[in-house]
N, C-alpha and C. Protein backbone atom coordinates (compact mmCIF):
# COMPACT_ATOMS: atom_id res chain seq x y z
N UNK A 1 -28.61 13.92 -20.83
CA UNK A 1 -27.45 13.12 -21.18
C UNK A 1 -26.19 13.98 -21.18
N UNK A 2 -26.69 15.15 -21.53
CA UNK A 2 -25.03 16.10 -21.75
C UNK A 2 -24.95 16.34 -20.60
N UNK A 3 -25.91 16.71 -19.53
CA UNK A 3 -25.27 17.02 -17.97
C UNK A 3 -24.56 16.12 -17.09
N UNK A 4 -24.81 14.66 -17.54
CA UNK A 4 -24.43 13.70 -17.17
C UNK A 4 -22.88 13.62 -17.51
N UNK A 5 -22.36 13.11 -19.05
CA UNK A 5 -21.22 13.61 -19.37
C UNK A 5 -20.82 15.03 -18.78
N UNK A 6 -21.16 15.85 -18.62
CA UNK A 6 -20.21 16.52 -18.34
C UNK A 6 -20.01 16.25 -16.85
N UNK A 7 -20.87 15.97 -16.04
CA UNK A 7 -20.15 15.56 -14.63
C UNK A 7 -19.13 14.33 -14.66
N UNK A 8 -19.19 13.69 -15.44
CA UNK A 8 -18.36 12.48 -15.68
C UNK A 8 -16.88 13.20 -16.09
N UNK A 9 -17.53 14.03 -16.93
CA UNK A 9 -15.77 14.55 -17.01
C UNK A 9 -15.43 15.04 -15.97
N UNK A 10 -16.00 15.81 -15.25
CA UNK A 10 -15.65 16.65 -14.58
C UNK A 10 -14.56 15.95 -13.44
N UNK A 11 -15.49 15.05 -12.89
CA UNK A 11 -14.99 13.66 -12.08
C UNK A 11 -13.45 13.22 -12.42
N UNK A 12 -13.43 12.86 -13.96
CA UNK A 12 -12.46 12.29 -14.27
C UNK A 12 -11.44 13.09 -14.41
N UNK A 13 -11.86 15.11 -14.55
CA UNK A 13 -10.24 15.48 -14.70
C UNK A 13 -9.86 15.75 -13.12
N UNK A 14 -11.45 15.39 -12.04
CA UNK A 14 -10.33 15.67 -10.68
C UNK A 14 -9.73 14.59 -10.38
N UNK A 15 -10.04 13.51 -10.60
CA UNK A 15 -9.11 12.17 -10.70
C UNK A 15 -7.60 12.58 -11.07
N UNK A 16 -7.67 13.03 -12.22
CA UNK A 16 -6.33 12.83 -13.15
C UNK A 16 -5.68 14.07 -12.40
N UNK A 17 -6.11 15.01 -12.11
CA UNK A 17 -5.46 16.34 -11.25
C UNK A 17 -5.00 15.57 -9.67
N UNK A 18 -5.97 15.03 -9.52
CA UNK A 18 -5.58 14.57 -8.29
C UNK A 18 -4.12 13.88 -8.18
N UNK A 19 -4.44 12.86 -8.93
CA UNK A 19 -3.18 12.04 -9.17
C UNK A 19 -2.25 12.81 -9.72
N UNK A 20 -1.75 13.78 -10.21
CA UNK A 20 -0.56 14.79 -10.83
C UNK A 20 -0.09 14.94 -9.14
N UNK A 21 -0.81 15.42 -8.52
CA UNK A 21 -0.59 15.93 -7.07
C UNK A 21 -0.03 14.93 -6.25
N UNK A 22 -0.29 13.76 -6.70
CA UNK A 22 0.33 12.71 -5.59
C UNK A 22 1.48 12.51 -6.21
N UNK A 23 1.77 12.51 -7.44
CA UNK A 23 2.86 12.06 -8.16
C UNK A 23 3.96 13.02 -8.15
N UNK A 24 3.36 14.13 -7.02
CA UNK A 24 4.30 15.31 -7.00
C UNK A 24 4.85 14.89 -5.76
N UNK A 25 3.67 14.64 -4.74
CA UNK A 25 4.52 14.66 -3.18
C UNK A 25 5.12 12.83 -2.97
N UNK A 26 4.60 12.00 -4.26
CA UNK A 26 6.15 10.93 -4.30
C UNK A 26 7.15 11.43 -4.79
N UNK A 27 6.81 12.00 -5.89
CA UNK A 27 8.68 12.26 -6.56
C UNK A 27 8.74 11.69 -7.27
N UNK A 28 7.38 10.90 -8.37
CA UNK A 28 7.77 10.42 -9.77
C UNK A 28 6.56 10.25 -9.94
N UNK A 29 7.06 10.12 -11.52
CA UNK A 29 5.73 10.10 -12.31
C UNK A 29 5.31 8.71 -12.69
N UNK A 30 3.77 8.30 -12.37
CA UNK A 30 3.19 7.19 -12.51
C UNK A 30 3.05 6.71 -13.98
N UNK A 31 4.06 6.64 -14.65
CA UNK A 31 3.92 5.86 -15.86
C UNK A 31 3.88 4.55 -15.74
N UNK A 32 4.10 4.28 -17.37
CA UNK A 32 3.82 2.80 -17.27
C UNK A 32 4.44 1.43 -16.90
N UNK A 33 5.79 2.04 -16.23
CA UNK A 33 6.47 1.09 -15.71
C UNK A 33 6.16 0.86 -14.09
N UNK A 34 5.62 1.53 -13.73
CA UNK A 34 5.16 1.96 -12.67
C UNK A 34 3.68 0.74 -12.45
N UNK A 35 3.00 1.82 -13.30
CA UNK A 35 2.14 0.75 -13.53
C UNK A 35 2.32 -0.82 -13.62
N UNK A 36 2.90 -1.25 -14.19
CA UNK A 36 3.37 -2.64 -14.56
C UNK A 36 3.40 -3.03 -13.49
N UNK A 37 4.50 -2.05 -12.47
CA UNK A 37 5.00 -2.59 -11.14
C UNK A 37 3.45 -2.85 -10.20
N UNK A 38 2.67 -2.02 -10.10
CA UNK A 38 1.77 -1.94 -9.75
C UNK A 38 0.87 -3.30 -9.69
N UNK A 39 0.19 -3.86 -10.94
CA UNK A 39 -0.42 -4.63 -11.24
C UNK A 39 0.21 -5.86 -10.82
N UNK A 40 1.79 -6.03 -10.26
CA UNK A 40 2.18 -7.28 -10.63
C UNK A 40 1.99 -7.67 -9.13
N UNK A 41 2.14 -6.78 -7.80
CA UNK A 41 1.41 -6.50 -6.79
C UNK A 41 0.27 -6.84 -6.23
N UNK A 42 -0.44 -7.05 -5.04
CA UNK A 42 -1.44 -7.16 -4.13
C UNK A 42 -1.64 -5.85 -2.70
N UNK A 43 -2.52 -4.79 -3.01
CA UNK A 43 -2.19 -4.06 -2.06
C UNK A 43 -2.68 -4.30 -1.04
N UNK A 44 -2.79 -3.80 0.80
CA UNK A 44 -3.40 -4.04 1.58
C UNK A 44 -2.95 -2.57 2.26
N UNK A 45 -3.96 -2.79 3.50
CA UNK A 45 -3.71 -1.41 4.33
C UNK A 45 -4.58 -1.34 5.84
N UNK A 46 -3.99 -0.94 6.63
CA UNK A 46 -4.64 -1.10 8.01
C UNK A 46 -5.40 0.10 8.40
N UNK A 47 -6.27 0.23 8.15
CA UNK A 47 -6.93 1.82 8.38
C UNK A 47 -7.55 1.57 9.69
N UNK A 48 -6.72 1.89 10.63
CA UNK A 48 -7.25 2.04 12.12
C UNK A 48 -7.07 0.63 12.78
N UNK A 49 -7.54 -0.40 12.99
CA UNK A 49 -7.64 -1.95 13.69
C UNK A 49 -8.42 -2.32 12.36
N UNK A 50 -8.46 -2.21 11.13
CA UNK A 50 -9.00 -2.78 10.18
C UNK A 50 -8.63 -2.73 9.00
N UNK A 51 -8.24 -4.34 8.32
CA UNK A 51 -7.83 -4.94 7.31
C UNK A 51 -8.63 -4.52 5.93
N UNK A 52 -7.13 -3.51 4.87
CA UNK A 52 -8.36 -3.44 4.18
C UNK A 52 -7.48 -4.36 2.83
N UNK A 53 -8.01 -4.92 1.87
CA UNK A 53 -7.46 -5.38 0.72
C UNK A 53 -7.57 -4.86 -0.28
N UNK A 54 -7.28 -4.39 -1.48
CA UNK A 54 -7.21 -4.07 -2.72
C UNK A 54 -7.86 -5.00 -3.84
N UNK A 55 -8.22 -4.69 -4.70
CA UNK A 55 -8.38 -5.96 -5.71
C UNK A 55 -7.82 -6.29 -6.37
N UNK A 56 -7.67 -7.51 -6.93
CA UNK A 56 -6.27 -7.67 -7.38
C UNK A 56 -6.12 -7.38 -8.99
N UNK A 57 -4.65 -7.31 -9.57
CA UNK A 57 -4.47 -6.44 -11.04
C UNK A 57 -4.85 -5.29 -11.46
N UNK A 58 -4.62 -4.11 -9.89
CA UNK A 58 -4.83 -2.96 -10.39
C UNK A 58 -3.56 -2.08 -10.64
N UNK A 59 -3.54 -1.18 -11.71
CA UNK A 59 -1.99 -0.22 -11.16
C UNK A 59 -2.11 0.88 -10.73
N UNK A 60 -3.47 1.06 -9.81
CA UNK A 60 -3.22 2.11 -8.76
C UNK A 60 -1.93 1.99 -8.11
N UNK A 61 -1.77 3.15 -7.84
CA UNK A 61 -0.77 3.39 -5.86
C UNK A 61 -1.87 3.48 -5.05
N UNK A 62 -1.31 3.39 -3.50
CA UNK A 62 -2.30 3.38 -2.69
C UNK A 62 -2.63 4.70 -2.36
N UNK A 63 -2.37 5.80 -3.08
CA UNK A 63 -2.61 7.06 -2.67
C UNK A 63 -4.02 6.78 -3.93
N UNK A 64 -3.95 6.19 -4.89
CA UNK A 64 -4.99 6.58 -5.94
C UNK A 64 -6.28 5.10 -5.23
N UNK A 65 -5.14 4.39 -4.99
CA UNK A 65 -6.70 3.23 -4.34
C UNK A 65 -7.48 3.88 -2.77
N UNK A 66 -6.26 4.73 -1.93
CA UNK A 66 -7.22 5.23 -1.23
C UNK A 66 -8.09 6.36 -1.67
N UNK A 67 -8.04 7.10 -2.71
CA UNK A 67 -8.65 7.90 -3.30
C UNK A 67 -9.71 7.70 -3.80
N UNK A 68 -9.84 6.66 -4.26
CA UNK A 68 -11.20 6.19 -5.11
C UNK A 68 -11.74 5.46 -3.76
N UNK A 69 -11.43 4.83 -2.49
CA UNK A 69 -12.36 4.40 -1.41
C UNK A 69 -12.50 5.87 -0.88
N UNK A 70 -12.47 7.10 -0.98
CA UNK A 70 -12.87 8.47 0.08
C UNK A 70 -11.78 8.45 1.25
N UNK A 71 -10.89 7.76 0.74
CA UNK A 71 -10.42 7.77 2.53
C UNK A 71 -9.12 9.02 2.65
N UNK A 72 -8.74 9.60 1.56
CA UNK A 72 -8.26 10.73 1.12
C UNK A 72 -8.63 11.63 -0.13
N UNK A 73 -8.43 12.84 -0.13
CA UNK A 73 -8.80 13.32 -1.36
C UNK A 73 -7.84 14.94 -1.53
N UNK A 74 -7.82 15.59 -2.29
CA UNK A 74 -6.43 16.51 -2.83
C UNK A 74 -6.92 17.69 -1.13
N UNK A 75 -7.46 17.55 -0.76
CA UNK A 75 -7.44 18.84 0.51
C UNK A 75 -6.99 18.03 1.63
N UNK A 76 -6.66 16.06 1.89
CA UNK A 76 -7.03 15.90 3.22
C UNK A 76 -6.57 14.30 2.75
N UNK A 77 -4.76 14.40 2.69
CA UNK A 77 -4.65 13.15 2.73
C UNK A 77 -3.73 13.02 3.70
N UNK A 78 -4.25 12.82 5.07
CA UNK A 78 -3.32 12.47 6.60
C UNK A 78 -2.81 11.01 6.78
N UNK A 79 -4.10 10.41 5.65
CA UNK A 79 -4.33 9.01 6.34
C UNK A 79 -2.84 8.55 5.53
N UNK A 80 -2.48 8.90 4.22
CA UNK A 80 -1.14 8.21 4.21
C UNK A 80 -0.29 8.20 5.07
N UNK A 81 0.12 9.20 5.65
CA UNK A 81 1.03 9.07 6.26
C UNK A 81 0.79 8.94 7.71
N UNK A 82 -0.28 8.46 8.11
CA UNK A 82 -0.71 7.47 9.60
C UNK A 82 -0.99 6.06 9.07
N UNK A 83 -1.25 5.85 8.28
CA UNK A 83 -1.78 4.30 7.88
C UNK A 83 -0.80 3.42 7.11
N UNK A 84 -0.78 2.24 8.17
CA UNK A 84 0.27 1.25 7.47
C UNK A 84 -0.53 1.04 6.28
N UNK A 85 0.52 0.56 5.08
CA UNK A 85 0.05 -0.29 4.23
C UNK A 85 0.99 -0.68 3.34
N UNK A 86 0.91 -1.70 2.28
CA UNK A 86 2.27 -2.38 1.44
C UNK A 86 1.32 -2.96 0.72
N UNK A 87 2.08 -3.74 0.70
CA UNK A 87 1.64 -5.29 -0.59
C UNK A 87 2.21 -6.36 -0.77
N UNK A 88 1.79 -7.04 -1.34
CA UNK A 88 2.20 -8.78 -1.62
C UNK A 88 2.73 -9.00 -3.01
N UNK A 89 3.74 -9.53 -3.05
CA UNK A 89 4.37 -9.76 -3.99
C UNK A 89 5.07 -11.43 -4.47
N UNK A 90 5.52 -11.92 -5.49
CA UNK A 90 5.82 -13.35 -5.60
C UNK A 90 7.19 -13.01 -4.98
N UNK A 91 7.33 -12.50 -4.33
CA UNK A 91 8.92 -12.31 -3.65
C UNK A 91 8.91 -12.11 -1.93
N UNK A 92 7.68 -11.78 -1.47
CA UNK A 92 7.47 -11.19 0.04
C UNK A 92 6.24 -10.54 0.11
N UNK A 93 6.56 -9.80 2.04
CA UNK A 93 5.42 -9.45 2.27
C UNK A 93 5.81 -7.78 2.74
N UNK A 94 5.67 -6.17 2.19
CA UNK A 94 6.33 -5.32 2.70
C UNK A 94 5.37 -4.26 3.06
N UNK A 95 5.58 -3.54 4.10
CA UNK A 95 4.88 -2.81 4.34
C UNK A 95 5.68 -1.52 4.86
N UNK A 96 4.90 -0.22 5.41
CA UNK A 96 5.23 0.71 5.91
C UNK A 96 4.60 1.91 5.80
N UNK A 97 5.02 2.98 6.43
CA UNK A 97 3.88 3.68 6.05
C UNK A 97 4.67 5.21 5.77
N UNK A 98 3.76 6.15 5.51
CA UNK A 98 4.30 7.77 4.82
C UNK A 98 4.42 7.69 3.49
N UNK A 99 4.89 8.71 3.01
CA UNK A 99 4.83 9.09 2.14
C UNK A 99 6.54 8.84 1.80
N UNK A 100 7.15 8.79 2.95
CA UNK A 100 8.88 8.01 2.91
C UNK A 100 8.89 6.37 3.18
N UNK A 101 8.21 5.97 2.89
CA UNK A 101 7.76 4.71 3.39
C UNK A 101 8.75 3.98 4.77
N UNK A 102 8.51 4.58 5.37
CA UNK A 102 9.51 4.42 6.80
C UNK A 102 8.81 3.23 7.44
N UNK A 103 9.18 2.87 8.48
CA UNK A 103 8.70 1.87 9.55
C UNK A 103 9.40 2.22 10.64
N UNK A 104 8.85 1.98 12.15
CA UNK A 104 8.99 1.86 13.00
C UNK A 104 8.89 1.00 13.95
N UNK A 105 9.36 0.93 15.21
CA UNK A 105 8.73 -0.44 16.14
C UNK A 105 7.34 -0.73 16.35
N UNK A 106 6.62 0.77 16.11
CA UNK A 106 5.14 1.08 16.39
C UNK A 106 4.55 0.37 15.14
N UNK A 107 4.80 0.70 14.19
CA UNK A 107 4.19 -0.07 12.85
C UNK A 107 4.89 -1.49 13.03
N UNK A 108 5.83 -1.60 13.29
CA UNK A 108 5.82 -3.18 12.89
C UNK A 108 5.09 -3.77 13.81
N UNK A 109 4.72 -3.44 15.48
CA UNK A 109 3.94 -4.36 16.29
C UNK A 109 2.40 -4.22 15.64
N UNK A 110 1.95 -2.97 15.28
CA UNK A 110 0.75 -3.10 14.73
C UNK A 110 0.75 -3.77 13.22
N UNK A 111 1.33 -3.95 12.30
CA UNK A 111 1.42 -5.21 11.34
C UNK A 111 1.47 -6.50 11.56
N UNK A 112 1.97 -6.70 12.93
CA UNK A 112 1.91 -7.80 13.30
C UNK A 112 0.82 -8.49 13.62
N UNK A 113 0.04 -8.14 14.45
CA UNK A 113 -1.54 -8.06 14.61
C UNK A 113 -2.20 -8.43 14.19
N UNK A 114 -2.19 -7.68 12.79
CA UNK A 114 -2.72 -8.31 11.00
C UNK A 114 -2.17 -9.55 10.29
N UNK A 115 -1.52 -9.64 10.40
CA UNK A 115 -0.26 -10.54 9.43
C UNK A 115 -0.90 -11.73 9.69
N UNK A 116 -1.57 -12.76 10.81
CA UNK A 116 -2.13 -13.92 10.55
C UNK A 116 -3.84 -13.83 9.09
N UNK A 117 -4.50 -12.70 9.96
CA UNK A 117 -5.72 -12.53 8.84
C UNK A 117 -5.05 -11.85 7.81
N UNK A 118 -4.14 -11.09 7.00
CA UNK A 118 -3.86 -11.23 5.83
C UNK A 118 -2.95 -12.45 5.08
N UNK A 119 -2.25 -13.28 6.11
CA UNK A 119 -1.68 -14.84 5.36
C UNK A 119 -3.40 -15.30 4.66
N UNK A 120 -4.31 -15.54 5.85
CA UNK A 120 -5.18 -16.45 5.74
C UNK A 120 -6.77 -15.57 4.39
N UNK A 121 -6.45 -14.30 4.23
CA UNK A 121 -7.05 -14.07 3.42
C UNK A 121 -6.45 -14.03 1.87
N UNK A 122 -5.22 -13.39 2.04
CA UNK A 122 -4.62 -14.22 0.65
C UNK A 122 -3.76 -15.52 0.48
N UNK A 123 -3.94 -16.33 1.21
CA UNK A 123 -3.26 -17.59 1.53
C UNK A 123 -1.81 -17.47 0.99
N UNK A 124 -1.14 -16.69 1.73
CA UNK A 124 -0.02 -16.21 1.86
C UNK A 124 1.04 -17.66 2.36
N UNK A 125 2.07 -17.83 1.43
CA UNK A 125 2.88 -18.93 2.13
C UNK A 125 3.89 -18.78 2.78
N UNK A 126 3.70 -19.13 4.02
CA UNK A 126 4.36 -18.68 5.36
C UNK A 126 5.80 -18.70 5.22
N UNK A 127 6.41 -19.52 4.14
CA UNK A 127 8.08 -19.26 4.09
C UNK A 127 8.16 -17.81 3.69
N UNK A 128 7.12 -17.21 3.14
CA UNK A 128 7.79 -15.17 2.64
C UNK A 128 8.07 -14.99 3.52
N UNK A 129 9.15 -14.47 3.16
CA UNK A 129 10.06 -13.40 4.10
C UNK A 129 8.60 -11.85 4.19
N UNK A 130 9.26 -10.87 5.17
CA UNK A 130 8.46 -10.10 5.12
C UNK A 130 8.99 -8.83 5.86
N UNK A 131 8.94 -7.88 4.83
CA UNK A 131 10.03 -6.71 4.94
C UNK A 131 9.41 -5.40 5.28
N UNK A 132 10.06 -4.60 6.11
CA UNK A 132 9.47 -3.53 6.73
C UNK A 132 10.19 -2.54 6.80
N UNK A 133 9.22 -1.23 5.62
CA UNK A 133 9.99 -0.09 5.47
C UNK A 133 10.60 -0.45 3.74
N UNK A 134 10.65 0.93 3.29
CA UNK A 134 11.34 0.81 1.51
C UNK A 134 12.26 1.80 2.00
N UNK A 135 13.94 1.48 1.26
CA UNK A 135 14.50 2.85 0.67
C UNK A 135 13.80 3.08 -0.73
N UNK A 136 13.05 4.57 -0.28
CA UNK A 136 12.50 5.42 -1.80
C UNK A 136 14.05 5.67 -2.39
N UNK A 137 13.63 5.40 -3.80
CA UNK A 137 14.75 5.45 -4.90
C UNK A 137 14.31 6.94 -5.77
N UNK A 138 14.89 7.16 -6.37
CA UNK A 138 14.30 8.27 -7.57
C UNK A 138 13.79 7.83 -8.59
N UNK A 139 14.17 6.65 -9.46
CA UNK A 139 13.04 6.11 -10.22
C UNK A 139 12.10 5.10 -9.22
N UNK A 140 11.12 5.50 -10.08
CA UNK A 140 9.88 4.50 -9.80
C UNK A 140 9.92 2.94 -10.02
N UNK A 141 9.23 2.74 -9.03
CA UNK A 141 9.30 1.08 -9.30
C UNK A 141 9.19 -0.06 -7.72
N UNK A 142 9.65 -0.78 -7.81
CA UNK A 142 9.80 -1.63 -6.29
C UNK A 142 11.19 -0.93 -5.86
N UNK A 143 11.12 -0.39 -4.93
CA UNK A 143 12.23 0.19 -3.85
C UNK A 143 12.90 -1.09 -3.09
N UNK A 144 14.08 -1.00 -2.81
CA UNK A 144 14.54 -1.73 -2.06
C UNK A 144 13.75 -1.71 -0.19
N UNK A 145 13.74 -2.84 0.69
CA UNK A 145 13.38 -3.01 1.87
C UNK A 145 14.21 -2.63 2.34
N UNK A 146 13.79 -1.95 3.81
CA UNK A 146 14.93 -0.88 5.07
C UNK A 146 15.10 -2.77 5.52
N UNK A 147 14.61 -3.31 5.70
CA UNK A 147 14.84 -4.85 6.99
C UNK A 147 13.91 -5.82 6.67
N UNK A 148 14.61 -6.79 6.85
CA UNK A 148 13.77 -8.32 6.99
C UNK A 148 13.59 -8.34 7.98
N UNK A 149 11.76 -8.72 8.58
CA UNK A 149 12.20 -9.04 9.90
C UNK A 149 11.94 -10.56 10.34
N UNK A 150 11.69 -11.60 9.72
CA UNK A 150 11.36 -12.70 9.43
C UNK A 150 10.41 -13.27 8.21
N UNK A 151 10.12 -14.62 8.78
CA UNK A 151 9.72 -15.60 7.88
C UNK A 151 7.89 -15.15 7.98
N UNK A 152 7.08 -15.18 7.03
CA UNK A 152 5.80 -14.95 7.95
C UNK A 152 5.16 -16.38 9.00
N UNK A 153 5.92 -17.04 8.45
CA UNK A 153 4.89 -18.66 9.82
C UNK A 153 6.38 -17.99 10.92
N UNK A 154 7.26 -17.61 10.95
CA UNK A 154 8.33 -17.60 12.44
C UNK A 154 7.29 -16.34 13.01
N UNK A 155 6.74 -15.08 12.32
CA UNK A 155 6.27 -13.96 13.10
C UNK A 155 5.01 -14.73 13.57
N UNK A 156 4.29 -15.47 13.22
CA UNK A 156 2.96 -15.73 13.70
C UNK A 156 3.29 -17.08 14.64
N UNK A 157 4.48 -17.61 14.76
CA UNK A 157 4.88 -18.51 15.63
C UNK A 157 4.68 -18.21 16.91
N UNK A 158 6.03 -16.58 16.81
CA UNK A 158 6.50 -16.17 17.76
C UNK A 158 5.09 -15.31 18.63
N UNK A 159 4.07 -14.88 17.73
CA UNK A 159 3.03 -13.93 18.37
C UNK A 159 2.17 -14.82 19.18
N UNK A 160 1.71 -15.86 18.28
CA UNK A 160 0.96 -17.39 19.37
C UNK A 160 1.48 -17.46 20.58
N UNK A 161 2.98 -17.75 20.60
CA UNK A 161 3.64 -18.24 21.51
C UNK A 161 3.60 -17.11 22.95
N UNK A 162 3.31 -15.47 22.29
CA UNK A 162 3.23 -14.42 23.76
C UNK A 162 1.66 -14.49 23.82
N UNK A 163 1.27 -15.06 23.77
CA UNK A 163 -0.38 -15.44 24.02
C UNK A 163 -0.96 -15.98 25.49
């Protein structure tokens, strides 16, 4: 039983070390406003040609939700800053990717791609707007969007329509 606990700790202070480390290469600290922001959120993320979702009411970041799926860890996190990902919010749909949360033409055609199977897995209502790219702020929290680039039913209009 004690070897057990102690791997459990052990686990849990590389968790919590881990996360100090991400909270270094964002530039703020994951408190609880943060958190708040977090939970009030839906995350998602495209790891390669595949849709991944979050569960919902967590206040991970996606550096700590990809952390707990293996898909980064404190020696070998590339995939942030190659892998789109954002979230859903009662306000829109935003995404982008890095660790500057930038966007490009390259990420927005590959979000696009996705954007019908993530409406239809969180039954997303097609009037959200849907924004691509954050200005990072210095406090934590929801960053302002670099661009709107439409409605989500006009992007999945317009993608049908080059079909």
């Amino acid at each position: 039983m004690f070897m057990i606990w102690q791997m459990t700790k052990c686990r849990l202070m590389q968790i919590f070390n881990m996360n100090r480390n991400f909270d270094k290469k964002y530039g703020f600290k994951n408190d609880s406003a943060v958190k708040d922001f977090h939970k009030k959120r839906r995350m998602f993320a495209i790891m390669g040609d595949n849709l991944k979702i979050a569960k919902e009411n967590i206040a991970d970041s996606h550096a700590d939700w990809f952390n707990e799926e293996g898909w980064i860890n404190e020696e070998s996190d590339l995939e942030m800053n190659k892998t789109i990902r954002g979230f859903i919010d009662d306000e829109g749909v935003y995404f982008y990717t890095g660790y500057d949360f930038h966007t490009s033409e390259e990420v927005e055609a590959n979000f696009k791609k996705h954007l019908e199977d993530l409406v239809k897995a969180l039954d997303i209502d097609k009037n959200m707007n849907v924004y691509a790219g954050m200005i990072k702020q210095e406090k934590a929290g929801k960053f302002p969007p670099q661009k709107c680039i439409g409605k989500v039913g006009e992007i999945i209009k317009k993608l049908k329509s080059k079909k």
